[in-house]
PDB file of N, CA and C in Angstrom:
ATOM      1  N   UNK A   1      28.056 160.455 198.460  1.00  0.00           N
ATOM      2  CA  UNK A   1      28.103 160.413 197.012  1.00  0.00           C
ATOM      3  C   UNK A   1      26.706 160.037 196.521  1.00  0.00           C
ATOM      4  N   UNK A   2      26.224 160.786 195.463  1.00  0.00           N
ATOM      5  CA  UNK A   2      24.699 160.681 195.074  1.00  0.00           C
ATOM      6  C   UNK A   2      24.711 159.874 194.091  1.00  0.00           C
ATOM      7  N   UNK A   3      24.282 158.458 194.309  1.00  0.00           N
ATOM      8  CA  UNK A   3      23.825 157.643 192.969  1.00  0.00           C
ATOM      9  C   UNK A   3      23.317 158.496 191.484  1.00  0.00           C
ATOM     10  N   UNK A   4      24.392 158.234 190.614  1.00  0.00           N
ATOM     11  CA  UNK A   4      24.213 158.543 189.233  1.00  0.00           C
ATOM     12  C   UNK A   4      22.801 158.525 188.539  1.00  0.00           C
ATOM     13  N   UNK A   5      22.277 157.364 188.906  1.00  0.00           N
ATOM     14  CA  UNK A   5      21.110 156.703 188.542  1.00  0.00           C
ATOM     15  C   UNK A   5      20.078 157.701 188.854  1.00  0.00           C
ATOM     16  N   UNK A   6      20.409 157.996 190.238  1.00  0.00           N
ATOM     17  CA  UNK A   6      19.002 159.181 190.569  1.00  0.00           C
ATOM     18  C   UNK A   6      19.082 160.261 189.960  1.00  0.00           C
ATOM     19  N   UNK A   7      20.344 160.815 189.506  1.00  0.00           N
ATOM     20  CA  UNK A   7      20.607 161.762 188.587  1.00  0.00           C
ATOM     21  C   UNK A   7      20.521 161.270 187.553  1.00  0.00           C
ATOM     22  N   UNK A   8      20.074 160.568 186.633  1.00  0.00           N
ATOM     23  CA  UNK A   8      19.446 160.205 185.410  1.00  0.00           C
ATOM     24  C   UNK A   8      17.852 159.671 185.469  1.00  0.00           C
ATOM     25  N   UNK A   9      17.680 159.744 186.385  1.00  0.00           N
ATOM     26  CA  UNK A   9      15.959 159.535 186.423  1.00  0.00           C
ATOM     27  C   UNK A   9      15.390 160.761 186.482  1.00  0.00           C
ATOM     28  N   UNK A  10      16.018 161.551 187.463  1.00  0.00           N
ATOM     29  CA  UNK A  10      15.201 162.949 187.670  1.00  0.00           C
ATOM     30  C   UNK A  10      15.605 163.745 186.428  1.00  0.00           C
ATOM     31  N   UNK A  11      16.739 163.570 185.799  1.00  0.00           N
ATOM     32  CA  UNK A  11      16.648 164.532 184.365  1.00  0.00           C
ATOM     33  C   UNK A  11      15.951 163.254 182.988  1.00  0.00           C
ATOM     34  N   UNK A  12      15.030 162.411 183.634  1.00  0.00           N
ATOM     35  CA  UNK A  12      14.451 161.227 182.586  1.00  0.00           C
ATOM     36  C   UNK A  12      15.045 160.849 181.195  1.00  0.00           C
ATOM     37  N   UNK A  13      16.365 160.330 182.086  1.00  0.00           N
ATOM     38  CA  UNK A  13      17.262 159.952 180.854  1.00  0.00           C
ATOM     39  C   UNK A  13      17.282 158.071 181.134  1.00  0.00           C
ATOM     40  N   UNK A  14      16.983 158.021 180.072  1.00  0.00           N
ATOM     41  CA  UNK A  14      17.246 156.208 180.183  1.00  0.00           C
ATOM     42  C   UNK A  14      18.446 155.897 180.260  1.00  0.00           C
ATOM     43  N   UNK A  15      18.327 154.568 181.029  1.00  0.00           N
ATOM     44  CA  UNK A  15      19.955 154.075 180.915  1.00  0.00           C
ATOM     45  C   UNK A  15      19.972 152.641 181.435  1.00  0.00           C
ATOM     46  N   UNK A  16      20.735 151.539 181.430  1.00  0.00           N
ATOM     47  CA  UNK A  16      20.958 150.007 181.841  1.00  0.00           C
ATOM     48  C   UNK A  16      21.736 149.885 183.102  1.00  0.00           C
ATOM     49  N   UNK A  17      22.087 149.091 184.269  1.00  0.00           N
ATOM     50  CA  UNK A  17      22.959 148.616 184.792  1.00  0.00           C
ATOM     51  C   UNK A  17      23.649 147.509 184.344  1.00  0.00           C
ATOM     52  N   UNK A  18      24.616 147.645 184.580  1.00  0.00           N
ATOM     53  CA  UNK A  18      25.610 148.376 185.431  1.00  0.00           C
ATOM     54  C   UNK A  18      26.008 149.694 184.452  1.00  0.00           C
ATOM     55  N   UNK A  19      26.028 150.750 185.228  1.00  0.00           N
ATOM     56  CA  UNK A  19      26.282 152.174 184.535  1.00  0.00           C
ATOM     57  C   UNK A  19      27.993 152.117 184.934  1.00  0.00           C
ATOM     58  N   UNK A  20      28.660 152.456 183.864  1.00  0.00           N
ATOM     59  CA  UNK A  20      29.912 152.618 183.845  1.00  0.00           C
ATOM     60  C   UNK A  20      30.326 153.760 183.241  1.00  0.00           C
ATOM     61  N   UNK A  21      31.547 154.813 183.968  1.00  0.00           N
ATOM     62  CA  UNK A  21      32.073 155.564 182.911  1.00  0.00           C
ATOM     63  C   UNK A  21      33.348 155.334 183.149  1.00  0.00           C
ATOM     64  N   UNK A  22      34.299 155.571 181.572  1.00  0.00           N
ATOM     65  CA  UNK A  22      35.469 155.724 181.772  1.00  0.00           C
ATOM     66  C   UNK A  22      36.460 156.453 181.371  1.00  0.00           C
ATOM     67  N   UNK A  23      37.670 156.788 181.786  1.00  0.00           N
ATOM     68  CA  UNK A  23      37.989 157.993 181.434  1.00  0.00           C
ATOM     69  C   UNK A  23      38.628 157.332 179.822  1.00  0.00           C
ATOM     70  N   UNK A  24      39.701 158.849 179.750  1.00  0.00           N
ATOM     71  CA  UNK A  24      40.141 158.463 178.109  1.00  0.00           C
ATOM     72  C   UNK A  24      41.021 157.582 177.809  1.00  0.00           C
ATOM     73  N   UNK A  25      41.314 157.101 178.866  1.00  0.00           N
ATOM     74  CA  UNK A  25      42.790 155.933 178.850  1.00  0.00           C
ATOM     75  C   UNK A  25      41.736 154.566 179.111  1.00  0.00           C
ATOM     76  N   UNK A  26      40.257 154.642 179.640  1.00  0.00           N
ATOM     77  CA  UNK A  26      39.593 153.167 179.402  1.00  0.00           C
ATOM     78  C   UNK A  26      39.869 152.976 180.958  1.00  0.00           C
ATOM     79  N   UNK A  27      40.250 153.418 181.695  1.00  0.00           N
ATOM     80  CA  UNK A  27      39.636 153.133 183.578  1.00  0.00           C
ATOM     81  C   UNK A  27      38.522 153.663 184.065  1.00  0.00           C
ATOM     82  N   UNK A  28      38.003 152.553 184.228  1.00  0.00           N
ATOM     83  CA  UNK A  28      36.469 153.034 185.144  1.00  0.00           C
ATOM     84  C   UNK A  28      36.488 153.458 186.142  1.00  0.00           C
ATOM     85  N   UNK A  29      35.883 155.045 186.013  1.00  0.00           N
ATOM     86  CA  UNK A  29      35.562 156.105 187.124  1.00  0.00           C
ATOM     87  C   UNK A  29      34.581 155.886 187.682  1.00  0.00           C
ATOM     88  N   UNK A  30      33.284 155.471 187.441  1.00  0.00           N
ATOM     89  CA  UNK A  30      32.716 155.369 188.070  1.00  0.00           C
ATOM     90  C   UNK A  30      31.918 154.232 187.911  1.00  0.00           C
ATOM     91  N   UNK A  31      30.836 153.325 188.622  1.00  0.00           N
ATOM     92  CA  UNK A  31      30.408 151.874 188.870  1.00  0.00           C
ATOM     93  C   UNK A  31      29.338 152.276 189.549  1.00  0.00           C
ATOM     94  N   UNK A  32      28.308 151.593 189.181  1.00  0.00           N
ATOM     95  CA  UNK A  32      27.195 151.700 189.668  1.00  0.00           C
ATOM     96  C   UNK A  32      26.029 150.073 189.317  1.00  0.00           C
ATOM     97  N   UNK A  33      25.759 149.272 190.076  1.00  0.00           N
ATOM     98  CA  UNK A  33      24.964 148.272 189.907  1.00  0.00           C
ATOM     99  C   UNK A  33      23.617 148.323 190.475  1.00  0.00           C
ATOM    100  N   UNK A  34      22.775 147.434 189.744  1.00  0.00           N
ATOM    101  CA  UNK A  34      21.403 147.932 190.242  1.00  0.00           C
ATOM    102  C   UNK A  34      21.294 147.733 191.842  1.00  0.00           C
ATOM    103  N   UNK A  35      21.564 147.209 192.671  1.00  0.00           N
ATOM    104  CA  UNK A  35      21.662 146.950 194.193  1.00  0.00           C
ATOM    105  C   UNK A  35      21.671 148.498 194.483  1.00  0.00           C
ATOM    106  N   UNK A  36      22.430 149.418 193.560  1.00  0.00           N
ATOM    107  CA  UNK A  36      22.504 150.754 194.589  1.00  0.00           C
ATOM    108  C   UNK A  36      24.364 151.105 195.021  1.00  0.00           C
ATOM    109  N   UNK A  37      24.818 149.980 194.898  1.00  0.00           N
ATOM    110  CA  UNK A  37      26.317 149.724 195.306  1.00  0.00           C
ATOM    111  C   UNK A  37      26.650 150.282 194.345  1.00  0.00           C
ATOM    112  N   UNK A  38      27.888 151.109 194.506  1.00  0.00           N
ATOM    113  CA  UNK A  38      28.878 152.299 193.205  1.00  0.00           C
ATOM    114  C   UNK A  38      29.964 152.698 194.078  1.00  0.00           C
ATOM    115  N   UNK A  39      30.883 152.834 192.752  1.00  0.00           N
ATOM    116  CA  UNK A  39      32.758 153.064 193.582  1.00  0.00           C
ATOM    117  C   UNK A  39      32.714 154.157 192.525  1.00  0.00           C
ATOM    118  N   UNK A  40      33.838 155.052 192.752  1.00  0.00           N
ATOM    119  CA  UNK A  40      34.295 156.157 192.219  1.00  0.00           C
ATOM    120  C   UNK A  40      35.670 156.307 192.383  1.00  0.00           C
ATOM    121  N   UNK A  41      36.321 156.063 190.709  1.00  0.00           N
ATOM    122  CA  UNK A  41      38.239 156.212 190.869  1.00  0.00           C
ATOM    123  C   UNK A  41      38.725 156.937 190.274  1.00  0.00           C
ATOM    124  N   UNK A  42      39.724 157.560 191.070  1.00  0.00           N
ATOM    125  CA  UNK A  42      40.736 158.566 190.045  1.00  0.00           C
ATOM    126  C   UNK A  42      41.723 158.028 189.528  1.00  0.00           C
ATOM    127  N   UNK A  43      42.458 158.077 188.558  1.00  0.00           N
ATOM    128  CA  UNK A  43      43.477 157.656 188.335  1.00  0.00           C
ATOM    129  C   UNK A  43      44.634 158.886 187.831  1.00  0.00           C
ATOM    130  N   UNK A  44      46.040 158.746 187.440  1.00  0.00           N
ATOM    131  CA  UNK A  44      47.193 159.429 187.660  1.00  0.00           C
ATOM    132  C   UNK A  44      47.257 159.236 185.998  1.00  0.00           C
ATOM    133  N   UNK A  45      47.427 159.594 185.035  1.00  0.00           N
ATOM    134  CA  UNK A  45      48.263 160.021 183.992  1.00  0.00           C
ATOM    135  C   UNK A  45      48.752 158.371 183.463  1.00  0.00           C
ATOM    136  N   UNK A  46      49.623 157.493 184.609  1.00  0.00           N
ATOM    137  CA  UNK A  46      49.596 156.442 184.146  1.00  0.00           C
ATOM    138  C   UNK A  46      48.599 155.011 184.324  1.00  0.00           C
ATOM    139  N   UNK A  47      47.995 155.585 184.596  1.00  0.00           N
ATOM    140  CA  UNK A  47      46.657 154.588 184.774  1.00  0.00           C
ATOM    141  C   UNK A  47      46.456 153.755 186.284  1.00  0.00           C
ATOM    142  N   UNK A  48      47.844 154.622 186.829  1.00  0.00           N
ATOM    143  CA  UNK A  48      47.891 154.101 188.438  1.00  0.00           C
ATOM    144  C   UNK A  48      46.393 154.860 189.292  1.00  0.00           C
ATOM    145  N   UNK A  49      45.826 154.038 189.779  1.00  0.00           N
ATOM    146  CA  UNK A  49      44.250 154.272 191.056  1.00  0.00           C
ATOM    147  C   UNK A  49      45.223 155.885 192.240  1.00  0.00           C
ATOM    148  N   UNK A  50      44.920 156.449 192.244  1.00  0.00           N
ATOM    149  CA  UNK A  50      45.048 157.466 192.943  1.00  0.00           C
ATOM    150  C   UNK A  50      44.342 157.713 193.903  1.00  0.00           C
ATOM    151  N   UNK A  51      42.588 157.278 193.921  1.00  0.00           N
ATOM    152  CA  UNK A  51      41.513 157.983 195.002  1.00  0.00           C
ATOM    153  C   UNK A  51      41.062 156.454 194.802  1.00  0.00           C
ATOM    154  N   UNK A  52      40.151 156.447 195.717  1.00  0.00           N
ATOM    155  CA  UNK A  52      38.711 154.946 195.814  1.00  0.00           C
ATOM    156  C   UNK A  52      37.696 155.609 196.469  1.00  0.00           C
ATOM    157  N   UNK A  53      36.898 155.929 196.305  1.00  0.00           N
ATOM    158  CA  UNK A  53      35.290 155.786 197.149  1.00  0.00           C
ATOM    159  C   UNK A  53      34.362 154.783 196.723  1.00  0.00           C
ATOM    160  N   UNK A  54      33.945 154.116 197.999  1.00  0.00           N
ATOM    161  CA  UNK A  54      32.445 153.225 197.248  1.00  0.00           C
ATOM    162  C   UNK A  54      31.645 153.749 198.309  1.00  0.00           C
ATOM    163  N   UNK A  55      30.308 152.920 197.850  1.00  0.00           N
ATOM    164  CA  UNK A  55      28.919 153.473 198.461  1.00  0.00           C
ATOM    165  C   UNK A  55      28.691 152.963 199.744  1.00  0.00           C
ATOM    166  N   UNK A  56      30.187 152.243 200.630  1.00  0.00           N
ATOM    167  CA  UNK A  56      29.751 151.684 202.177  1.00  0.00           C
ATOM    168  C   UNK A  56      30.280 153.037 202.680  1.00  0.00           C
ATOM    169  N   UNK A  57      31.474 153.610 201.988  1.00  0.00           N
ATOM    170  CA  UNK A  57      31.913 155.233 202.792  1.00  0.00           C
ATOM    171  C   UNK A  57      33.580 155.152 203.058  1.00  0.00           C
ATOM    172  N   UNK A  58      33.727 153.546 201.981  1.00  0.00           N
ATOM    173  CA  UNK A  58      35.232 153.224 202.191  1.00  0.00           C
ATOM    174  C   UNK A  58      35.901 154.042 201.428  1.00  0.00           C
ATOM    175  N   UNK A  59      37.072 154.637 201.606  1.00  0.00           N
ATOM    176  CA  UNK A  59      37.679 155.662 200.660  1.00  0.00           C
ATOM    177  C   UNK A  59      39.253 155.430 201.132  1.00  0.00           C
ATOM    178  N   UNK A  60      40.154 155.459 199.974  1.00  0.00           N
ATOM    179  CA  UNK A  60      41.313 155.375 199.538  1.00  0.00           C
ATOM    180  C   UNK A  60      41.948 156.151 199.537  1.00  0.00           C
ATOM    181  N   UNK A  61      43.343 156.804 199.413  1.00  0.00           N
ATOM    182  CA  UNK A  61      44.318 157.699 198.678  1.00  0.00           C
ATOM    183  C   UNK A  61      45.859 157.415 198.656  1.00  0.00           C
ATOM    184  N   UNK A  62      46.262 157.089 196.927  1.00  0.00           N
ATOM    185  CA  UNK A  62      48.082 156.917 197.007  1.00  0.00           C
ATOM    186  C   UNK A  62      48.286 157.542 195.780  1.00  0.00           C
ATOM    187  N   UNK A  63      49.436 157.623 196.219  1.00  0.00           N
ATOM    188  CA  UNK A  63      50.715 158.906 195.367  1.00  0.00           C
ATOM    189  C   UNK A  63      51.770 157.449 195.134  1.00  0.00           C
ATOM    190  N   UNK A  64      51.854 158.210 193.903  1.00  0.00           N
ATOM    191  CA  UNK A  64      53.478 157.279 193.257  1.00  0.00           C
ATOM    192  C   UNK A  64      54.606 158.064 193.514  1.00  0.00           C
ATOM    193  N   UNK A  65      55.881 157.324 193.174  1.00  0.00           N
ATOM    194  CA  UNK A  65      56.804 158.089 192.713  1.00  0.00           C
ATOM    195  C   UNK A  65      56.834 158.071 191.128  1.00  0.00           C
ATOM    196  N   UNK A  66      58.101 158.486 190.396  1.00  0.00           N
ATOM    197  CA  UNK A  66      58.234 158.787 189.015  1.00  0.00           C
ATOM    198  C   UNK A  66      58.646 157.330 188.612  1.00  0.00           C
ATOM    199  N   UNK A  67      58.743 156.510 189.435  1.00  0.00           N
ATOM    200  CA  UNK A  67      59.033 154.839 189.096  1.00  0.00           C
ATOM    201  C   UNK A  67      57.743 153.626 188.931  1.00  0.00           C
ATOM    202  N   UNK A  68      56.853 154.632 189.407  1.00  0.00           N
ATOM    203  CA  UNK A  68      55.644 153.893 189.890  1.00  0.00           C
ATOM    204  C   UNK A  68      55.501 153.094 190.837  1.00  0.00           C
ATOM    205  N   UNK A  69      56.523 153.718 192.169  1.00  0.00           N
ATOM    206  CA  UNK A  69      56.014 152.970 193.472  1.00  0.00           C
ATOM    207  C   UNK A  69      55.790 153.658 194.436  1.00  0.00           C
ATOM    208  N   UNK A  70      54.538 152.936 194.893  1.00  0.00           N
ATOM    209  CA  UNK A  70      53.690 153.448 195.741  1.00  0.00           C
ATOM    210  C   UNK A  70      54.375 154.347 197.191  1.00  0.00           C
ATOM    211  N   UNK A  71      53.887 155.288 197.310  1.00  0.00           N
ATOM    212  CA  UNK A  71      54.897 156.355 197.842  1.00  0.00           C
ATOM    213  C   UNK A  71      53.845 156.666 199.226  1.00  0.00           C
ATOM    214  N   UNK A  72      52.159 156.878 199.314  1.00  0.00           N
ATOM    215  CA  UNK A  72      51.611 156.954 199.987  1.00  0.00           C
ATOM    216  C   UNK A  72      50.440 156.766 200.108  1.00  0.00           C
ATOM    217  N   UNK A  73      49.845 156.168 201.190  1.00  0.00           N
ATOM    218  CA  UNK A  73      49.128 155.499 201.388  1.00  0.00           C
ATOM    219  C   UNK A  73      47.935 155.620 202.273  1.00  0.00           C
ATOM    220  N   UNK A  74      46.863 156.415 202.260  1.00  0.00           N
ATOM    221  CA  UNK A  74      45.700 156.588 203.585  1.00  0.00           C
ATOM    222  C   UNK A  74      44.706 156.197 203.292  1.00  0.00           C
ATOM    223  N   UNK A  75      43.477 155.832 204.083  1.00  0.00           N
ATOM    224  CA  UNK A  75      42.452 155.165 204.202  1.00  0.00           C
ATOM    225  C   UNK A  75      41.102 155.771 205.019  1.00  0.00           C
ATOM    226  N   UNK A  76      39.932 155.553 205.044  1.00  0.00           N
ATOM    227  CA  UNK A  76      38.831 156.110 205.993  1.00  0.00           C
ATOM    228  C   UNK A  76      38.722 155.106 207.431  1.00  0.00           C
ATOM    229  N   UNK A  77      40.136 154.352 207.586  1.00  0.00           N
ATOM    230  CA  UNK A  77      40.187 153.755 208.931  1.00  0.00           C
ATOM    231  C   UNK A  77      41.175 154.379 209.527  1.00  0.00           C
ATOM    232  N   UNK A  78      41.913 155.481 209.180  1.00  0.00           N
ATOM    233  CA  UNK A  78      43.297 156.009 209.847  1.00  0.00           C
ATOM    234  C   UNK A  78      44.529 155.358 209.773  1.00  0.00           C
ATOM    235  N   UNK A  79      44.504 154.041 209.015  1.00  0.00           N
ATOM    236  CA  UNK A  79      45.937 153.825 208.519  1.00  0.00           C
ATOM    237  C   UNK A  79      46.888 154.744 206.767  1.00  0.00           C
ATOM    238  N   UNK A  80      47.693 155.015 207.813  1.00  0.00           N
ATOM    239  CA  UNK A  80      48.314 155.643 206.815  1.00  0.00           C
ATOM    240  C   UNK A  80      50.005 155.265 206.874  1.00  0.00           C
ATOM    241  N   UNK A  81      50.227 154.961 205.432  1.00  0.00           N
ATOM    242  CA  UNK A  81      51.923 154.527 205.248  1.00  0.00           C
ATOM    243  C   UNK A  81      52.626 155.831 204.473  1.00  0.00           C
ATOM    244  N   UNK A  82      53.909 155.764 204.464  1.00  0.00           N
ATOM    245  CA  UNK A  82      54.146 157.253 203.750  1.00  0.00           C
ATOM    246  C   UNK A  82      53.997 158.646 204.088  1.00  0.00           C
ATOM    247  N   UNK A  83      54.642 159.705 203.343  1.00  0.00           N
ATOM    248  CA  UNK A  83      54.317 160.884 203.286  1.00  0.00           C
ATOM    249  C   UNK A  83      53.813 161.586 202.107  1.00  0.00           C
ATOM    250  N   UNK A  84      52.431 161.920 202.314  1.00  0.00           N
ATOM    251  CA  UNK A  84      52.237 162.451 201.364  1.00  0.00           C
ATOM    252  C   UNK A  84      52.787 163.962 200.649  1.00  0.00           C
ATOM    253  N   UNK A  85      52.666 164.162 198.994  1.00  0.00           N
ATOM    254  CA  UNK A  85      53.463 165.044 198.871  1.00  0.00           C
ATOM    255  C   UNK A  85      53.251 166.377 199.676  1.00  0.00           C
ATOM    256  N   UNK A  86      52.458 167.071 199.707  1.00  0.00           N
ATOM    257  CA  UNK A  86      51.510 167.837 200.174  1.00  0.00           C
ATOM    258  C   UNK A  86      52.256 168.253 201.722  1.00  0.00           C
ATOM    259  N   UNK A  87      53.150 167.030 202.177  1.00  0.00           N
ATOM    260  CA  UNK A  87      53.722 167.676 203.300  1.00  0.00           C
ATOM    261  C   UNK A  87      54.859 167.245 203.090  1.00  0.00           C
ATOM    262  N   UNK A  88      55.425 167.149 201.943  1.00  0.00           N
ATOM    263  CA  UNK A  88      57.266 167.315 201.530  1.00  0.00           C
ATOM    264  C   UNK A  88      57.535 168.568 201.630  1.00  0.00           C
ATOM    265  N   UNK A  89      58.704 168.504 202.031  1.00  0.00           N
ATOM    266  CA  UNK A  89      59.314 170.170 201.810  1.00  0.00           C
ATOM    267  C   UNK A  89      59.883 170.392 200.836  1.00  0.00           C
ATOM    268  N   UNK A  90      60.129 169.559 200.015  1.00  0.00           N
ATOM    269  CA  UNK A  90      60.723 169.466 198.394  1.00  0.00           C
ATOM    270  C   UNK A  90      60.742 170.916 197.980  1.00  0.00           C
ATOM    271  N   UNK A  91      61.410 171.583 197.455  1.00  0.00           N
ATOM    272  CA  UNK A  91      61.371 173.143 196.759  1.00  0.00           C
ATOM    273  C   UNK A  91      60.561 173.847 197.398  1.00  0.00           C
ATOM    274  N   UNK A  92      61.021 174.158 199.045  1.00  0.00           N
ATOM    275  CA  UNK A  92      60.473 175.281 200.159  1.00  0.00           C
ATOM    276  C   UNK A  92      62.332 175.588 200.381  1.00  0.00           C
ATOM    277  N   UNK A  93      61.928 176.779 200.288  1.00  0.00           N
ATOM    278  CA  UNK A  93      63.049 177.749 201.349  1.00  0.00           C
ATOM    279  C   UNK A  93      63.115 178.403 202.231  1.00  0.00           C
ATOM    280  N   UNK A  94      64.472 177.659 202.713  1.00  0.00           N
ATOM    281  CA  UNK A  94      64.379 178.063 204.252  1.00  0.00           C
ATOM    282  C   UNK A  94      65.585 178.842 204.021  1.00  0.00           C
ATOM    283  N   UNK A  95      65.929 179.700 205.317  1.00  0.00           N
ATOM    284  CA  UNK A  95      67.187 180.746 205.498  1.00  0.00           C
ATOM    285  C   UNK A  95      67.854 180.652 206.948  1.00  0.00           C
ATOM    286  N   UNK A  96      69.159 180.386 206.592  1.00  0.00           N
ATOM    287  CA  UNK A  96      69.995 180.020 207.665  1.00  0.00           C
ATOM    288  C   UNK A  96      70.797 180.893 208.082  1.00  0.00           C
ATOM    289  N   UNK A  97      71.105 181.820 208.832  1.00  0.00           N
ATOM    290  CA  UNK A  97      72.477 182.689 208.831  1.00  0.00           C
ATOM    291  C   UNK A  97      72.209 183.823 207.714  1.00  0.00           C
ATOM    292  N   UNK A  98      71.202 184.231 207.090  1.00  0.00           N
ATOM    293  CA  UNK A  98      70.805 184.902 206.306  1.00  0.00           C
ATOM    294  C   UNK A  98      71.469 184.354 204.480  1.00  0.00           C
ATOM    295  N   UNK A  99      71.364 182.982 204.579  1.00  0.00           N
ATOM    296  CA  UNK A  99      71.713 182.714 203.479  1.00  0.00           C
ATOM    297  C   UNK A  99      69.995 181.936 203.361  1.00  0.00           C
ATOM    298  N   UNK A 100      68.961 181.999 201.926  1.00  0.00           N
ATOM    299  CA  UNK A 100      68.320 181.363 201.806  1.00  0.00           C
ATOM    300  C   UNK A 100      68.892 179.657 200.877  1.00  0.00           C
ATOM    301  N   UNK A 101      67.772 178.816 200.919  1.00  0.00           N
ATOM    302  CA  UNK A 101      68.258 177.593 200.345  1.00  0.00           C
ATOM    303  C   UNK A 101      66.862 176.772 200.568  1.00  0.00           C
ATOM    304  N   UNK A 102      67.672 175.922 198.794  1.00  0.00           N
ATOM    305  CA  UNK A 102      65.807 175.619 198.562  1.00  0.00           C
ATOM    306  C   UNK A 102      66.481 173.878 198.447  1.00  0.00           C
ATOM    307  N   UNK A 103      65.509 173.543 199.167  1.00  0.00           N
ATOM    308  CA  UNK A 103      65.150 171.841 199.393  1.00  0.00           C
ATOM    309  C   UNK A 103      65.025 171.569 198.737  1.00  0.00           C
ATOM    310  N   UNK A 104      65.640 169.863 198.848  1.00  0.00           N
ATOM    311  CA  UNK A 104      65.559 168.716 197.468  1.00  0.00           C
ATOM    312  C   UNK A 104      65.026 167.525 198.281  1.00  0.00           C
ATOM    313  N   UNK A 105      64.078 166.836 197.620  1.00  0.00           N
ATOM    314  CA  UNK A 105      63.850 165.538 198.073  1.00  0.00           C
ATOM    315  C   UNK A 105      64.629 164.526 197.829  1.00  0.00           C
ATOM    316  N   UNK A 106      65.292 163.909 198.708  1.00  0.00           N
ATOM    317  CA  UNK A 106      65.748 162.534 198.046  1.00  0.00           C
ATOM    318  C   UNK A 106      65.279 161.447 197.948  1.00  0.00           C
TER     319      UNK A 106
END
């Protein structure tokens, strides 16, 4: 991830630390302090953290459910809790006996 900062020097735009942006709901996407240290977050619709990157190379990723609990969980150390959606079979069809039929998550 390329410090913001260097991308505002080389297009010679002034600016202060700590550089902050945030999205339209007011969560900070991105962080940057003069040390050089900066995180980068996504967030979900309800203001739940979805992604994490910072500038050591630590990086995050969770999925909610429609209740707002935490449903899944991975990391840049290989722990991972959950399934992410991405490998639900939720609304895939399969065919049995030549009858098709479409999956529900419970």
């Amino acid at each position: 991830m390329k410090k913001l900062s260097d991308t505002l020097k080389e297009l010679g735009i002034k600016f202060t630390f700590p550089i902050e942006i945030e999205d339209a709901n007011g969560n900070v996407t991105y962080y940057e302090d003069s040390n050089g240290w900066r995180r980068k977050c996504e967030f979900d619709g309800n203001g739940r953290q979805t992604y994490f990157e910072d500038s050591n190379k630590f990086w995050s990723k969770r999925e909610y459910d429609t209740n707002g609990n935490q449903t899944y969980f991975e990391d840049n150390f290989g722990y991972k809790r959950g399934t992410p959606r991405s490998q639900s079979c939720n609304g895939k069809v399969i065919e049995v006996d030549g009858k098709k039929y479409k999956l529900t998550e419970l």
